[in-house]
C-alpha atoms as a PDB file:
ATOM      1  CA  UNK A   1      -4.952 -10.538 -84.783  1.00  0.00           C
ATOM      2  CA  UNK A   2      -5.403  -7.017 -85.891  1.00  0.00           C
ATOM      3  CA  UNK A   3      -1.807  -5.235 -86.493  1.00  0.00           C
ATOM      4  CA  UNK A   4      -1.858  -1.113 -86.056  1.00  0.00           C
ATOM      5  CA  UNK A   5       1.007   1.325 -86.226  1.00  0.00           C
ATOM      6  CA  UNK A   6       0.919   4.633 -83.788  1.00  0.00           C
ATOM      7  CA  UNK A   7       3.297   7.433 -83.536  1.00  0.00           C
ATOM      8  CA  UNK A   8       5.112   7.431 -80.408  1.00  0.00           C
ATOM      9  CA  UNK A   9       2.674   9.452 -78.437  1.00  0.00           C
ATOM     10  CA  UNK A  10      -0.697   7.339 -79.216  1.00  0.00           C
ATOM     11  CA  UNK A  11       1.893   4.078 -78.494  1.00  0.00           C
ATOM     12  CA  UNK A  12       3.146   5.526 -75.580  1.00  0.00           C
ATOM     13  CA  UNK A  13      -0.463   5.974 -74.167  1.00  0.00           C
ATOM     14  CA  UNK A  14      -1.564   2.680 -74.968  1.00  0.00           C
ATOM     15  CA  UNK A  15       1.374   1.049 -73.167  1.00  0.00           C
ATOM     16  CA  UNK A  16       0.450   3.235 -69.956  1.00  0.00           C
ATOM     17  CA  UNK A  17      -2.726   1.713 -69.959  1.00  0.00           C
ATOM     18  CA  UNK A  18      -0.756  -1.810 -69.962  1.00  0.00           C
ATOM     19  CA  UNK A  19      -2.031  -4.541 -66.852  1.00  0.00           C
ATOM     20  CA  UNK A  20       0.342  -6.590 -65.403  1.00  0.00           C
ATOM     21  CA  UNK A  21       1.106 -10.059 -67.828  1.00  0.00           C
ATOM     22  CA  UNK A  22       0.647  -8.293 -71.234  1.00  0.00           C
ATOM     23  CA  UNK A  23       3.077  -9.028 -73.744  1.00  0.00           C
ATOM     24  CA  UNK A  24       5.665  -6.616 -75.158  1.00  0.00           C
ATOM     25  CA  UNK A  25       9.111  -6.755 -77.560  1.00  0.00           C
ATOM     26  CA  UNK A  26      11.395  -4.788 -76.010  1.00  0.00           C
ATOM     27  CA  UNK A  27      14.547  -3.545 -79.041  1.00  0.00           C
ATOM     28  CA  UNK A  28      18.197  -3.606 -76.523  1.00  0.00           C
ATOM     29  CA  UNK A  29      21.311  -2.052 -79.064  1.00  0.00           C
ATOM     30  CA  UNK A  30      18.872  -4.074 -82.066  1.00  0.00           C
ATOM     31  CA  UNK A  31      18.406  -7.093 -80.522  1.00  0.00           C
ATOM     32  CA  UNK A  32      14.001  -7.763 -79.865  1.00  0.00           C
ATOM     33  CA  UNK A  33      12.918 -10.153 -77.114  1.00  0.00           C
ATOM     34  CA  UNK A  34       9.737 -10.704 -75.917  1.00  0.00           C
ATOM     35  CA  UNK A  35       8.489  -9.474 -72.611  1.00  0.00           C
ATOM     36  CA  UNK A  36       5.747  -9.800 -70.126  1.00  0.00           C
ATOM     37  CA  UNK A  37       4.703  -6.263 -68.292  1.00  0.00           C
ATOM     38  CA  UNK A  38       5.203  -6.884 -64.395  1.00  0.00           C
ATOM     39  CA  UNK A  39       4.342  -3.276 -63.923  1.00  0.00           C
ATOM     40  CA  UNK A  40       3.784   0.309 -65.778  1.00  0.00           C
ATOM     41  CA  UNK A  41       5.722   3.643 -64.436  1.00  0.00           C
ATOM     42  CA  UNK A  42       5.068   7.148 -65.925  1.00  0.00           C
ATOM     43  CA  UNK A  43       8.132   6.558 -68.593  1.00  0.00           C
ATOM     44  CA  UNK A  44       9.083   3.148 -68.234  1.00  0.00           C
ATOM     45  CA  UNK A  45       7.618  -0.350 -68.072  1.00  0.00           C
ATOM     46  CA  UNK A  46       9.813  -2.896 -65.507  1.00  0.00           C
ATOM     47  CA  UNK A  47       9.182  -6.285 -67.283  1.00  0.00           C
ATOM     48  CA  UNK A  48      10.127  -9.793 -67.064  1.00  0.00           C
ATOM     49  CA  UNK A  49      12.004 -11.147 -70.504  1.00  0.00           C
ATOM     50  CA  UNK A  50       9.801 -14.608 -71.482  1.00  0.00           C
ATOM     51  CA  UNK A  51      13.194 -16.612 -71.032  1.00  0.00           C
ATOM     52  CA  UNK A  52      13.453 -16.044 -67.279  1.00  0.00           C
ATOM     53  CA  UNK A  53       9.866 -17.740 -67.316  1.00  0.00           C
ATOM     54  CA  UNK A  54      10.828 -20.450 -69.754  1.00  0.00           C
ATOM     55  CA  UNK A  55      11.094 -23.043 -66.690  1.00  0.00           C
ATOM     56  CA  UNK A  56      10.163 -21.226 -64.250  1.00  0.00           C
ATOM     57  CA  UNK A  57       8.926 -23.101 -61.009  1.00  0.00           C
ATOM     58  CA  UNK A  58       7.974 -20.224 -58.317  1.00  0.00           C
ATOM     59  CA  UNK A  59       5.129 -18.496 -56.838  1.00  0.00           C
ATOM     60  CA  UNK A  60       4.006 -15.450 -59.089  1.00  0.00           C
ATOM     61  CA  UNK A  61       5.980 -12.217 -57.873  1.00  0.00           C
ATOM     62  CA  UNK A  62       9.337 -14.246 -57.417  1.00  0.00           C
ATOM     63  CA  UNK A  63      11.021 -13.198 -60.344  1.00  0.00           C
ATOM     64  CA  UNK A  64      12.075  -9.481 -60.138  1.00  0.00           C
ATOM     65  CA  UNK A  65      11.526  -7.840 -63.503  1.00  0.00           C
ATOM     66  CA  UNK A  66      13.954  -5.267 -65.421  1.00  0.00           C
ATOM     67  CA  UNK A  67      13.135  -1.550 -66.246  1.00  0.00           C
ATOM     68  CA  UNK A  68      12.875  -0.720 -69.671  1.00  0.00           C
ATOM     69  CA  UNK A  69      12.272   2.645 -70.901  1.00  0.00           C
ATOM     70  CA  UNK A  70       9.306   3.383 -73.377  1.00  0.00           C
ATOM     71  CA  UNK A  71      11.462   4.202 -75.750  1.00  0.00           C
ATOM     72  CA  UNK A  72      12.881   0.534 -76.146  1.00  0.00           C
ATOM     73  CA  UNK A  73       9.333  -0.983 -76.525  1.00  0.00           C
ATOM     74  CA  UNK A  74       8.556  -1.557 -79.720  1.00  0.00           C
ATOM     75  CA  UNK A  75       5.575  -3.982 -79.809  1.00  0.00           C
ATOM     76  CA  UNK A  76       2.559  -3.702 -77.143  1.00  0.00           C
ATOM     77  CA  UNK A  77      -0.075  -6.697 -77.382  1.00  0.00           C
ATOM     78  CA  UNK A  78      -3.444  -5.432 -76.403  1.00  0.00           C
ATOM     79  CA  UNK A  79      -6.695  -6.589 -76.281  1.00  0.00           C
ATOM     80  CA  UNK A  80      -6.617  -8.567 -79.438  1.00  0.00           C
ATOM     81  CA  UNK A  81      -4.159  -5.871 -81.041  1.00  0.00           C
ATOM     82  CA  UNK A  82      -0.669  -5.660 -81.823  1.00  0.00           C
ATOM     83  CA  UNK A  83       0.543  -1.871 -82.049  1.00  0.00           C
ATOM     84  CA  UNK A  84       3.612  -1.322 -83.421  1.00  0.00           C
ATOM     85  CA  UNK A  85       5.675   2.065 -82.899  1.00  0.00           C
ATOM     86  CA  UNK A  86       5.890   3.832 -86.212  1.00  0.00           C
ATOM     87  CA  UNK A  87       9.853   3.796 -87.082  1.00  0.00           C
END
């Protein structure tokens, strides 16, 4: 997998154009998890941490997601590329 780092602007852009399932690392007070995007707003992303699915038994849309601002992502998988926000 191809790895490129973008200023926030170009990262921010490619996360808008972010479908539903894609996989993000979201940085709370230092601490990265990994994500998958439920659904993209004009400045935030409300995603669905990969340990609430870790078990998970229900019918897809039964887990409600948390908002995360852009600002917090910090990894965006798409399309066979991981972007990375410049630090």
């Amino acid at each position: 997998m191809r790895t490129e780092t973008l200023k926030d602007e170009a990262f921010f852009e490619k996360l808008r154009r972010c479908m539903a399932g894609e996989h993000v690392v979201i940085d709370h007070d230092g601490t990265h998890f990994p994500a998958r995007v439920q659904f993209v707003a004009l400045d935030a992303v409300k995603v669905i941490p990969e340990s609430w699915l870790d078990g998970s038994r229900g019918a897809p849309g039964d887990i409600d997601g948390t908002y995360e601002p852009f600002k917090h992502v910090v990894e965006l998988e798409l399309n066979g590329v991981r972007y990375h926000r410049e630090a």
